[in-house]
N, C-alpha and C. Protein backbone atom coordinates (compact mmCIF):
# COMPACT_ATOMS: atom_id res chain seq x y z
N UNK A 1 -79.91 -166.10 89.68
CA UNK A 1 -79.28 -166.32 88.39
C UNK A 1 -79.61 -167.70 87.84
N UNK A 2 -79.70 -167.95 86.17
CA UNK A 2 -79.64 -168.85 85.68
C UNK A 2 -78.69 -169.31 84.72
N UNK A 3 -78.60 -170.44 84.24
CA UNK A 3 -78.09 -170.80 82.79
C UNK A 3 -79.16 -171.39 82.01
N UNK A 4 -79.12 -170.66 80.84
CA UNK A 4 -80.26 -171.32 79.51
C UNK A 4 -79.38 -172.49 79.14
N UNK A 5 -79.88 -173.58 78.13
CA UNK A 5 -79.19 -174.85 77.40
C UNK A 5 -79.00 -173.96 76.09
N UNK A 6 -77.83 -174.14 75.45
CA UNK A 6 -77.09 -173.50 74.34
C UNK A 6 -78.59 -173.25 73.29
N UNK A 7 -79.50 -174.19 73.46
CA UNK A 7 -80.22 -174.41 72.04
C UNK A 7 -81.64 -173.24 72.01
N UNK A 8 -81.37 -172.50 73.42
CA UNK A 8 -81.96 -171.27 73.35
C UNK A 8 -82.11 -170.02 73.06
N UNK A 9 -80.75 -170.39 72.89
CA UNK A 9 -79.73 -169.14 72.07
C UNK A 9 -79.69 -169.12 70.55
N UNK A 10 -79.78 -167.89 70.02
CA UNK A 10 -79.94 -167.65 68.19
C UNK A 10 -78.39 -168.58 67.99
N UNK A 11 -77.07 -167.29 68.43
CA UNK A 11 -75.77 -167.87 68.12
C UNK A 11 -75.05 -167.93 69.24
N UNK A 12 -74.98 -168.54 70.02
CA UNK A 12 -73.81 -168.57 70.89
C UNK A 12 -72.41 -168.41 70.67
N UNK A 13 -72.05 -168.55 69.51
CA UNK A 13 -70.98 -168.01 68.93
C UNK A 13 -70.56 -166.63 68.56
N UNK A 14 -71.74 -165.72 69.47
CA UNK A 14 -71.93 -164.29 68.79
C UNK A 14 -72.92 -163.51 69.66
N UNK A 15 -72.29 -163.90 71.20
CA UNK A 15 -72.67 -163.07 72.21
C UNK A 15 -71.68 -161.87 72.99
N UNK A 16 -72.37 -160.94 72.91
CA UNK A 16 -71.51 -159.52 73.70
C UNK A 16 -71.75 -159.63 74.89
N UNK A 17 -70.39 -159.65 75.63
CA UNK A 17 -70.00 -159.98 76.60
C UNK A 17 -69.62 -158.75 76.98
N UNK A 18 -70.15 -157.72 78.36
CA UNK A 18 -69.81 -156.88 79.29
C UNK A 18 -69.41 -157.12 80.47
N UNK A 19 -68.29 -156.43 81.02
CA UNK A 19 -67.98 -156.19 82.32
C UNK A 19 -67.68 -155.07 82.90
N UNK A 20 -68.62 -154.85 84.20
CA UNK A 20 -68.59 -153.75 84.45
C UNK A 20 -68.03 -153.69 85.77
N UNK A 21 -67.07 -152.62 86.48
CA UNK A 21 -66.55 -152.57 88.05
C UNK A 21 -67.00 -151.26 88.46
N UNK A 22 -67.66 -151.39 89.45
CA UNK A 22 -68.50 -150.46 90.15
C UNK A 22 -69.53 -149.08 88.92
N UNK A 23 -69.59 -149.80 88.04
CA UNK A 23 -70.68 -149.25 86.78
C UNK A 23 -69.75 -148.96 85.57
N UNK A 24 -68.18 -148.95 86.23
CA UNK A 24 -67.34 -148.62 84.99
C UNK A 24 -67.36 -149.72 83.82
N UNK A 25 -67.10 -150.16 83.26
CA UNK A 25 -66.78 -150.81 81.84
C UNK A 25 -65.64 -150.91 82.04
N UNK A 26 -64.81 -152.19 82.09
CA UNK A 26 -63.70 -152.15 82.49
C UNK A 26 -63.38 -153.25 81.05
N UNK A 27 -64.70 -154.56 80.47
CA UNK A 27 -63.90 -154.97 79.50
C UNK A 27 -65.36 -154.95 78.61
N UNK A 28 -64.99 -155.25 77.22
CA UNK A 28 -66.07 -155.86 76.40
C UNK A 28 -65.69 -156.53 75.23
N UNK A 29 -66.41 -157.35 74.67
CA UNK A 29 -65.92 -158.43 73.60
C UNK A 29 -67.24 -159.20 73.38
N UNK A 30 -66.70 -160.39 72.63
CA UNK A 30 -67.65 -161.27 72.20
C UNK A 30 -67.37 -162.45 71.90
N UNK A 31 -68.27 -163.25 72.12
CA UNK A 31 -67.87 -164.92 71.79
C UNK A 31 -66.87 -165.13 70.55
N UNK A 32 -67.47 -164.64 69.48
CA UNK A 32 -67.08 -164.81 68.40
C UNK A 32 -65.61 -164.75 67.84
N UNK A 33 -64.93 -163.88 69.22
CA UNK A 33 -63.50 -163.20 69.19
C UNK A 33 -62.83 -164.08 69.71
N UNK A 34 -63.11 -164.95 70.09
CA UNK A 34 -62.40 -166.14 71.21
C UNK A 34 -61.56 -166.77 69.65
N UNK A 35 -60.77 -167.52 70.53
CA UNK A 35 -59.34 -168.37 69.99
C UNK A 35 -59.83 -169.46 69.64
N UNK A 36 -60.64 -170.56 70.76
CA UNK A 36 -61.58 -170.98 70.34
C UNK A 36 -62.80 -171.36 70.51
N UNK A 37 -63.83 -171.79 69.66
CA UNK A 37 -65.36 -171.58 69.81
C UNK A 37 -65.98 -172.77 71.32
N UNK A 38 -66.63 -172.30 71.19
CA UNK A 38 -67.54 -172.85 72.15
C UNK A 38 -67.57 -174.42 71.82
N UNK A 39 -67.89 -174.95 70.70
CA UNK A 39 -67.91 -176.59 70.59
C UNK A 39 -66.44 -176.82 70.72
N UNK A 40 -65.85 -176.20 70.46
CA UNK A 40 -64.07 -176.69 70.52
C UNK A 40 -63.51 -176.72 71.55
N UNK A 41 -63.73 -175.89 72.87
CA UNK A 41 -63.66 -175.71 73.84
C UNK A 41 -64.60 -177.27 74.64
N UNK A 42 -65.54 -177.40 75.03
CA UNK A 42 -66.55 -178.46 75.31
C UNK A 42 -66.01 -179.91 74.69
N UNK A 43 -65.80 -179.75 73.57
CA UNK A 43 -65.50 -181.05 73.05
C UNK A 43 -63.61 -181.71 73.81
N UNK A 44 -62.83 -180.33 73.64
CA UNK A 44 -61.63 -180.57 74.38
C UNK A 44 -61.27 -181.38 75.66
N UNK A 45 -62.63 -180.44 76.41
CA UNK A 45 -62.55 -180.62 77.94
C UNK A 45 -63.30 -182.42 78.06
N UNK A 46 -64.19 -182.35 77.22
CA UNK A 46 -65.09 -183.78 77.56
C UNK A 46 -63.79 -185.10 77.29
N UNK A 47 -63.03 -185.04 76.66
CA UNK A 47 -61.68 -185.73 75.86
C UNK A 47 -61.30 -186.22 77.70
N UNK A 48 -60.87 -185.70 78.62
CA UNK A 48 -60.14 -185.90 80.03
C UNK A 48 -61.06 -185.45 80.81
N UNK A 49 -62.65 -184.99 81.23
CA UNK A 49 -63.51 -185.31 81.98
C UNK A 49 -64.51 -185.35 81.62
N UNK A 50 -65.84 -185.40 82.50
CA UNK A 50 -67.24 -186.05 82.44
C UNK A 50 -67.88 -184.44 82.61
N UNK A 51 -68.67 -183.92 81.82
CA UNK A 51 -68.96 -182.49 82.31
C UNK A 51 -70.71 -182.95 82.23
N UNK A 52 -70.90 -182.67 83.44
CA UNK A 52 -72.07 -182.83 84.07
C UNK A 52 -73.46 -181.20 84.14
N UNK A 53 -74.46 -181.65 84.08
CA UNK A 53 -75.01 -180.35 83.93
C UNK A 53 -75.28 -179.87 84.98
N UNK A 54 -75.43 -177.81 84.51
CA UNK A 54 -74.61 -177.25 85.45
C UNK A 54 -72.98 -176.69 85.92
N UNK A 55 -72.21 -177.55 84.91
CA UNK A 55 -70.76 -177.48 85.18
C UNK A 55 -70.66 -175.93 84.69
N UNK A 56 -69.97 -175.29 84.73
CA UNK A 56 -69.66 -173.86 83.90
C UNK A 56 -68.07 -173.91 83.62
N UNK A 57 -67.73 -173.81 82.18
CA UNK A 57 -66.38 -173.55 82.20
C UNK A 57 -65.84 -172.08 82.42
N UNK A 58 -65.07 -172.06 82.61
CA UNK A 58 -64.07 -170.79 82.61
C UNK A 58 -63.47 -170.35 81.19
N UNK A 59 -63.65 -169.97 80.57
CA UNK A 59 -62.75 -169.37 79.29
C UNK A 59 -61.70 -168.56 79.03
N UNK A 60 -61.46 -167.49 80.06
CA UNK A 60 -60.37 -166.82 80.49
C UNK A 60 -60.98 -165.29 79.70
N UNK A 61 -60.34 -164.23 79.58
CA UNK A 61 -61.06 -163.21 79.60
C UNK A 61 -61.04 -162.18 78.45
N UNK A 62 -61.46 -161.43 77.90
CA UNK A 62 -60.82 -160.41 76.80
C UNK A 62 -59.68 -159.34 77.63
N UNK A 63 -59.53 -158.04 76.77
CA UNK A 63 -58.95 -157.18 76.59
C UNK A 63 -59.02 -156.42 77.78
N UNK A 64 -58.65 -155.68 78.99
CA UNK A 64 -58.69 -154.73 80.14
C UNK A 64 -58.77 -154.94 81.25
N UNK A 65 -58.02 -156.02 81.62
CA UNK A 65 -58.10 -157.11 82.76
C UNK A 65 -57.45 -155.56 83.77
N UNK A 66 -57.76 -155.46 85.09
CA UNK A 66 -57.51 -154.67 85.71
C UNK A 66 -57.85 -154.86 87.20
N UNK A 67 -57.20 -154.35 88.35
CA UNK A 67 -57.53 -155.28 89.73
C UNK A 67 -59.09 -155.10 90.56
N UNK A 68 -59.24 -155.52 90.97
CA UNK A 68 -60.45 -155.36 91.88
C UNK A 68 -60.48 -155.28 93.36
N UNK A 69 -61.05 -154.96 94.05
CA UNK A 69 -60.59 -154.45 95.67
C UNK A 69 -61.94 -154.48 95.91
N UNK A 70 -61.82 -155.33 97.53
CA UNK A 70 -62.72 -155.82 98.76
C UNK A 70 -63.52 -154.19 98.45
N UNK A 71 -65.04 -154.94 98.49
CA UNK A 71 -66.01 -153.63 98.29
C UNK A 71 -66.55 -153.05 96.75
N UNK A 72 -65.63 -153.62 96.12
CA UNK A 72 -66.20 -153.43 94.51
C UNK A 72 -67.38 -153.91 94.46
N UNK A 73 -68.15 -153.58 93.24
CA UNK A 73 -69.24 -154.26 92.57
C UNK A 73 -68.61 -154.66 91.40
N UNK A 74 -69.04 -156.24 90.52
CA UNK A 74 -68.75 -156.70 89.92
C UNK A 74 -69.16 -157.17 88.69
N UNK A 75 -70.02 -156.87 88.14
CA UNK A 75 -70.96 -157.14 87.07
C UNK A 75 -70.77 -157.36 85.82
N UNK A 76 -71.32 -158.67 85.40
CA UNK A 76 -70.91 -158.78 83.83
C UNK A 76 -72.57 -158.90 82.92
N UNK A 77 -72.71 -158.79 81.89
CA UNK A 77 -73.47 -158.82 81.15
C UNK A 77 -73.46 -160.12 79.74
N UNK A 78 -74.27 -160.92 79.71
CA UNK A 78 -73.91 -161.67 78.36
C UNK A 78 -74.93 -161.59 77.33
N UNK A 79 -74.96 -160.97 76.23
CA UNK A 79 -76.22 -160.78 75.76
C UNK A 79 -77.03 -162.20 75.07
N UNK A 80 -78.09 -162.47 75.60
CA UNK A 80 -79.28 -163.44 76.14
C UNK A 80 -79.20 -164.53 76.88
N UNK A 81 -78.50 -163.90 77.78
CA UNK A 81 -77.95 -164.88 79.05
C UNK A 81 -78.54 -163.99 80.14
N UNK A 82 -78.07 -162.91 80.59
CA UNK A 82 -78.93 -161.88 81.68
C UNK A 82 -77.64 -161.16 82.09
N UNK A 83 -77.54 -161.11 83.20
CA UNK A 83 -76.64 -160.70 83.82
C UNK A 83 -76.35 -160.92 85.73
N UNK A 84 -74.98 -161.08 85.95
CA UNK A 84 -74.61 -161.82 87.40
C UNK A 84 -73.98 -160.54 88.03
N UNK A 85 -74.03 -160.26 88.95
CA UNK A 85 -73.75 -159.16 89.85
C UNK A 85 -72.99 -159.76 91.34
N UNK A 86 -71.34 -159.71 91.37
CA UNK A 86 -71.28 -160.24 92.81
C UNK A 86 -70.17 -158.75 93.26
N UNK A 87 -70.54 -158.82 94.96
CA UNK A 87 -69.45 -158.13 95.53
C UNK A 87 -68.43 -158.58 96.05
N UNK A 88 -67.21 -158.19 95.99
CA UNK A 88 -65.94 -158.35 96.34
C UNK A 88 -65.82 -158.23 97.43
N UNK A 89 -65.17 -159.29 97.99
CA UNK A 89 -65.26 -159.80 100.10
C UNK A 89 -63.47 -160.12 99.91
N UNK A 90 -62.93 -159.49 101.16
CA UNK A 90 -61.75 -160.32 101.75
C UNK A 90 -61.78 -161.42 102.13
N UNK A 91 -60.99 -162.51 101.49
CA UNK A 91 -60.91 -163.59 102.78
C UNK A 91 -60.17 -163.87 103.58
């Protein structure tokens, strides 16, 4: 897996975002739907720390949040980002 630098992207403000659990579709949305944007978010966080490259924030999630269990497949999709695939382990 990678991360592109924002300036590779047409709109980052206007990426479809998939998630899929074991091939189901469990959520979907898009940047654009967020509360708030991507510079507003970044600019917030830089205010009380140093975000270094590489850092990844967390944004929290759309609509169909639902549980996941040791053995799932986990997959999300970001459109022109790629897509990350992890499996679900007990710890």
């Amino acid at each position: 897996p990678y991360i592109i630098p924002a300036d590779m992207l047409e709109n980052p403000e206007n990426l479809d975002i998939t998630l899929k659990v074991n091939g189901e579709v469990r959520q979907q949305g898009n940047t654009k739907d967020m509360i708030f944007n991507i510079k507003q978010i970044v600019s917030h966080i830089s205010g009380f720390m140093t975000l270094e490259p590489g850092d990844i924030i967390a944004t929290g999630t759309p609509e169909g949040v639902s549980p996941i269990e040791p053995g799932d497949t986990v997959e999300i999709t970001i459109s022109g980002l790629g897509t990350l695939v992890n499996n679900v382990v007990k710890e």
